[in-house]
Protein backbone atom coordinates (compact mmCIF):
# COMPACT_ATOMS: atom_id res chain seq x y z
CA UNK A 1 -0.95 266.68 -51.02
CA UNK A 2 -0.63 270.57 -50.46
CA UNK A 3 1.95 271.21 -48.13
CA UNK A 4 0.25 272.66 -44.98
CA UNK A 5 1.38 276.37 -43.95
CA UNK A 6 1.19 278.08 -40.21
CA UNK A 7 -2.73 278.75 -39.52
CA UNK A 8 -3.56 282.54 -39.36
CA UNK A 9 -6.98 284.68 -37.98
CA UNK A 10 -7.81 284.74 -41.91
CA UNK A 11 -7.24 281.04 -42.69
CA UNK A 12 -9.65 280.62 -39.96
CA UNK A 13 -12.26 282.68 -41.10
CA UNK A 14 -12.07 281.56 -44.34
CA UNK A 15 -12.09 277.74 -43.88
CA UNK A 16 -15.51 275.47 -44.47
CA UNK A 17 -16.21 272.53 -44.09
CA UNK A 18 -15.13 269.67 -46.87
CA UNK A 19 -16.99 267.18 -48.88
CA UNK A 20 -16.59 263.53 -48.33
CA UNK A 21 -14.14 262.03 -50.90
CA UNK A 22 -16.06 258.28 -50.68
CA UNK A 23 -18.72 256.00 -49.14
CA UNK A 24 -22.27 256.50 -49.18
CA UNK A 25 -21.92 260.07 -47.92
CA UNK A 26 -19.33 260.94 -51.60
CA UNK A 27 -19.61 264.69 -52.43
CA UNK A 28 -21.88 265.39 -49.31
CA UNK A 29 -20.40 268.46 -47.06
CA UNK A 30 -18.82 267.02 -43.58
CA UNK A 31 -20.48 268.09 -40.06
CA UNK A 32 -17.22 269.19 -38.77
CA UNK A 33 -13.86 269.59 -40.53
CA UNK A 34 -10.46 270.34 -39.31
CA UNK A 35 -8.03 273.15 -39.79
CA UNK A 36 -4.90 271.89 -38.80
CA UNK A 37 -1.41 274.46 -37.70
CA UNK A 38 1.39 273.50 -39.86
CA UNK A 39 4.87 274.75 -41.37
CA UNK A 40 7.53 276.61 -39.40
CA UNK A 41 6.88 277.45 -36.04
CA UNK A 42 3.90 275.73 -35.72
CA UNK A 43 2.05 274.34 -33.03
CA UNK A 44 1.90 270.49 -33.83
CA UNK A 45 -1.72 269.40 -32.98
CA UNK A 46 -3.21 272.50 -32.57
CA UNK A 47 -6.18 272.76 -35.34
CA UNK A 48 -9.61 274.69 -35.42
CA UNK A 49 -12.77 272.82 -35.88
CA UNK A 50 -15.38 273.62 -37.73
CA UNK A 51 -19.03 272.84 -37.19
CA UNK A 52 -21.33 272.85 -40.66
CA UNK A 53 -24.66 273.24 -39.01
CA UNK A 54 -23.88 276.01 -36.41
CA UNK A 55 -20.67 277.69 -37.74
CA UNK A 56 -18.93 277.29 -34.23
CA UNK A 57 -15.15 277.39 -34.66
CA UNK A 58 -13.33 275.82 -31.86
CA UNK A 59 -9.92 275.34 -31.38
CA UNK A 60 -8.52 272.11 -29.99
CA UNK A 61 -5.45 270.12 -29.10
CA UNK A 62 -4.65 266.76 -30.02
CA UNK A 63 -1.97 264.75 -28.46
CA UNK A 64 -1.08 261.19 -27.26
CA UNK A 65 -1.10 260.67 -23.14
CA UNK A 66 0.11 257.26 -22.54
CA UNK A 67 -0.22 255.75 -25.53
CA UNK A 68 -3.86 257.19 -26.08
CA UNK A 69 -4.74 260.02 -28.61
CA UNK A 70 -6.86 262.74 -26.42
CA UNK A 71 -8.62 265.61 -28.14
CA UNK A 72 -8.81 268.81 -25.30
CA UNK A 73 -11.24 271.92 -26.29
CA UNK A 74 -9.10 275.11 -26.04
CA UNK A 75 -11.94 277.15 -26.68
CA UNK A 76 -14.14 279.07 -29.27
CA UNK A 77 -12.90 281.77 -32.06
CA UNK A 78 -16.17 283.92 -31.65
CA UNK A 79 -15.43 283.97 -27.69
CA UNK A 80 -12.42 286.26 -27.75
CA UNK A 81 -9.90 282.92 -28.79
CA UNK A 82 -7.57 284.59 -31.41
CA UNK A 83 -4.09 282.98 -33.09
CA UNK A 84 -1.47 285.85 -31.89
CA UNK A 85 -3.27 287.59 -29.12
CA UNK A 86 -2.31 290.26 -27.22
CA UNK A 87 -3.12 288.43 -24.51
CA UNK A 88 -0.79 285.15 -23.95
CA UNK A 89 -4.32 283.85 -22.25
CA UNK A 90 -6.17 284.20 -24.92
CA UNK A 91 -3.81 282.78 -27.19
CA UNK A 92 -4.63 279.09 -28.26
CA UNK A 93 -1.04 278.22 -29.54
CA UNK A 94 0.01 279.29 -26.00
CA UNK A 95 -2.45 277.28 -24.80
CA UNK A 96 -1.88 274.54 -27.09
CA UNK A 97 2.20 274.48 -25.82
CA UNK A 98 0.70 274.31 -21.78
CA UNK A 99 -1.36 271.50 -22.69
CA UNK A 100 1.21 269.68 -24.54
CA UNK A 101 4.04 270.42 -21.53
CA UNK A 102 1.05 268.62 -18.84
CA UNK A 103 0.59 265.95 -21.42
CA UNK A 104 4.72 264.64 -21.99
CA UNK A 105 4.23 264.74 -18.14
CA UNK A 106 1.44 261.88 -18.80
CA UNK A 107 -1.31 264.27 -17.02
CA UNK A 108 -4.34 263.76 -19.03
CA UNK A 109 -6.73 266.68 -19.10
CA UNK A 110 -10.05 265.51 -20.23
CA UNK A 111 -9.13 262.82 -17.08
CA UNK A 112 -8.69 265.69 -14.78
CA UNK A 113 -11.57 267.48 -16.02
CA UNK A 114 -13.66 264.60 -15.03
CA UNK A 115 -12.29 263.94 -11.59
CA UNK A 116 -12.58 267.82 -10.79
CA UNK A 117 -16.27 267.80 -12.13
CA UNK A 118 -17.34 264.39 -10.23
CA UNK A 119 -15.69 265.66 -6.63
CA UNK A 120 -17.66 268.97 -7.43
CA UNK A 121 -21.07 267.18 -8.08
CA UNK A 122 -20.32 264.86 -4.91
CA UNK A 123 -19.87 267.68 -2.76
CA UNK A 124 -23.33 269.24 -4.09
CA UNK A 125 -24.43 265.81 -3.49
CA UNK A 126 -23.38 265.76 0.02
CA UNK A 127 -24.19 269.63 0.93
CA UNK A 128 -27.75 269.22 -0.59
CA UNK A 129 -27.80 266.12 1.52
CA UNK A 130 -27.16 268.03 4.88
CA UNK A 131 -29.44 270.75 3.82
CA UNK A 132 -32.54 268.56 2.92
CA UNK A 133 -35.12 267.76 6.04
CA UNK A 134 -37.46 265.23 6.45
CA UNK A 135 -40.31 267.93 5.84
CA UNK A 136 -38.65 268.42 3.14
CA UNK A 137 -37.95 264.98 1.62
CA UNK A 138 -41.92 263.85 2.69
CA UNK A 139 -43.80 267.13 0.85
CA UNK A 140 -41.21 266.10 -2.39
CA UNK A 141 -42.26 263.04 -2.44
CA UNK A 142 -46.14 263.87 -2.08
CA UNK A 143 -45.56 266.38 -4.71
CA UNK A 144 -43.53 264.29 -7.19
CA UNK A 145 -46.69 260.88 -7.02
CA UNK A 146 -49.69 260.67 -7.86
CA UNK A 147 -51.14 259.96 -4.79
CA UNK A 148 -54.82 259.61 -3.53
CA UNK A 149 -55.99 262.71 -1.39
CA UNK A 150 -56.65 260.05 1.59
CA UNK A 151 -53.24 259.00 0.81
CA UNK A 152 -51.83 262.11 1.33
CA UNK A 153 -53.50 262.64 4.58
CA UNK A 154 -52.31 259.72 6.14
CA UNK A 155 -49.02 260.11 4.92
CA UNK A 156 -48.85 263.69 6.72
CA UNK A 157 -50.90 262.60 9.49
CA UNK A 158 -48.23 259.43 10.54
CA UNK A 159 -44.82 261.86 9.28
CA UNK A 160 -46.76 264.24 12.19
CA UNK A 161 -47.18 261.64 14.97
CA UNK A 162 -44.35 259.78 14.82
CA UNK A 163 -41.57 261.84 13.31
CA UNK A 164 -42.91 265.20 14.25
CA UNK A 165 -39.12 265.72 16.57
CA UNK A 166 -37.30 264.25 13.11
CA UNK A 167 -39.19 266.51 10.42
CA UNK A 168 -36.17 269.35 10.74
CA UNK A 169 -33.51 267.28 11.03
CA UNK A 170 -31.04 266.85 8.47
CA UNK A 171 -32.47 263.24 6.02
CA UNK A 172 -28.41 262.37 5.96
CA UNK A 173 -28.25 262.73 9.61
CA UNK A 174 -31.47 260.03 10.53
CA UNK A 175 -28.70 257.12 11.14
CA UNK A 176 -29.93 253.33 11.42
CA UNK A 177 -29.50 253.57 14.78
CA UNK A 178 -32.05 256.45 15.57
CA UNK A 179 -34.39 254.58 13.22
CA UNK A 180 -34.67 251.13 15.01
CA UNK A 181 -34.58 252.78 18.57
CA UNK A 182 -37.87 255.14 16.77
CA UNK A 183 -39.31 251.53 15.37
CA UNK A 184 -39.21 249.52 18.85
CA UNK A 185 -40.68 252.41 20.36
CA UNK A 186 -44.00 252.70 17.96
CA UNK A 187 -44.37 249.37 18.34
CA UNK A 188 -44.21 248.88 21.66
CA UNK A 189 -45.73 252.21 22.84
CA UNK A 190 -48.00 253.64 19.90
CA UNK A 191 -46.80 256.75 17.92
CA UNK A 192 -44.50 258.93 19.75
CA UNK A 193 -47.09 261.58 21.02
CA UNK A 194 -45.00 264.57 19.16
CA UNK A 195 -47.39 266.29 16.86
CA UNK A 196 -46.39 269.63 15.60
């Protein structure tokens, strides 16, 4: 086996993609191959991936967190990502070295990724929640069934009569509460008499 050497802009541009040594798929080209950095001064685990069927090169780390192998994205050649770089930010082995410093530190940044992405999406969640009305919620849901035109009518009709003073509120803020204090007073009285 060729003794790897330190990857350069060239070597990147230059590499494709492999054939399969073995197996069913023997002599076939590989969807994605890996350049791998290597020799003297070298940033172990830093490599360049190459996709076959779109050409995307993408560099990546990959390093052990906790006794598990994690593969991070750095980011893409043809997006400004360049070995050497002016700019240190721009630079994957830089890059590469940050990662690896968070990682000895058993931080795990595909983990972290995650986390930060799911606490985003519940706050959208929650915000969208606050911002959505009942008038809102009811013509979504007539819009998203199929629904009969009488149907429809009575739906809007009965959201009108007895939730006419709830159709701008909030859906998240209707609590239980409000709801069985609204239900023993239809039942007891008729709708509430608030038609808008």
């Amino acid at each position: 086996m060729a003794k790897r050497k330190r990857m350069t802009n060239a070597d990147v541009e230059r590499f494709t993609c492999g054939s399969y040594a073995s197996g069913k798929r023997a002599g076939q080209r590989r969807e994605q191959d890996v350049l791998w950095d290597g020799g003297e001064d070298c940033c172990k685990g830093l490599g360049m991936r190459l996709s076959s069927a779109t050409g995307t090169r993408t560099f990546v780390f990959l390093y052990r967190v906790q006794g598990k192998e994690v593969l991070q994205t750095i980011g893409r050649y043809g997006d400004g990502w360049r070995l050497g770089s002016a700019d240190p930010g721009w630079d994957p082995r830089e890059a590469a070295r940050d990662l690896k410093r968070k990682m000895q530190q058993g931080i795990n940044p595909v983990e972290e990724r995650a986390k930060a992405l799911d606490a985003a999406s519940a706050e959208k969640a929650r915000s969208t929640a606050l911002a959505t009305t009942l008038r809102q919620t009811v013509a979504l849901y007539i819009e998203r069934k199929t629904l009969r035109a009488a149907t429809i009518r009575d739906m809007e009709g009965h959201s009108r009569r007895n939730f006419g003073d709830w159709l701008d509120l909030p859906v998240a803020g209707i609590t239980k509460a409000m709801c069985l204090e609204k239900f023993l007073h239809i039942t007891k009285h008729g709708h509430t008499g608030v038609v808008l």
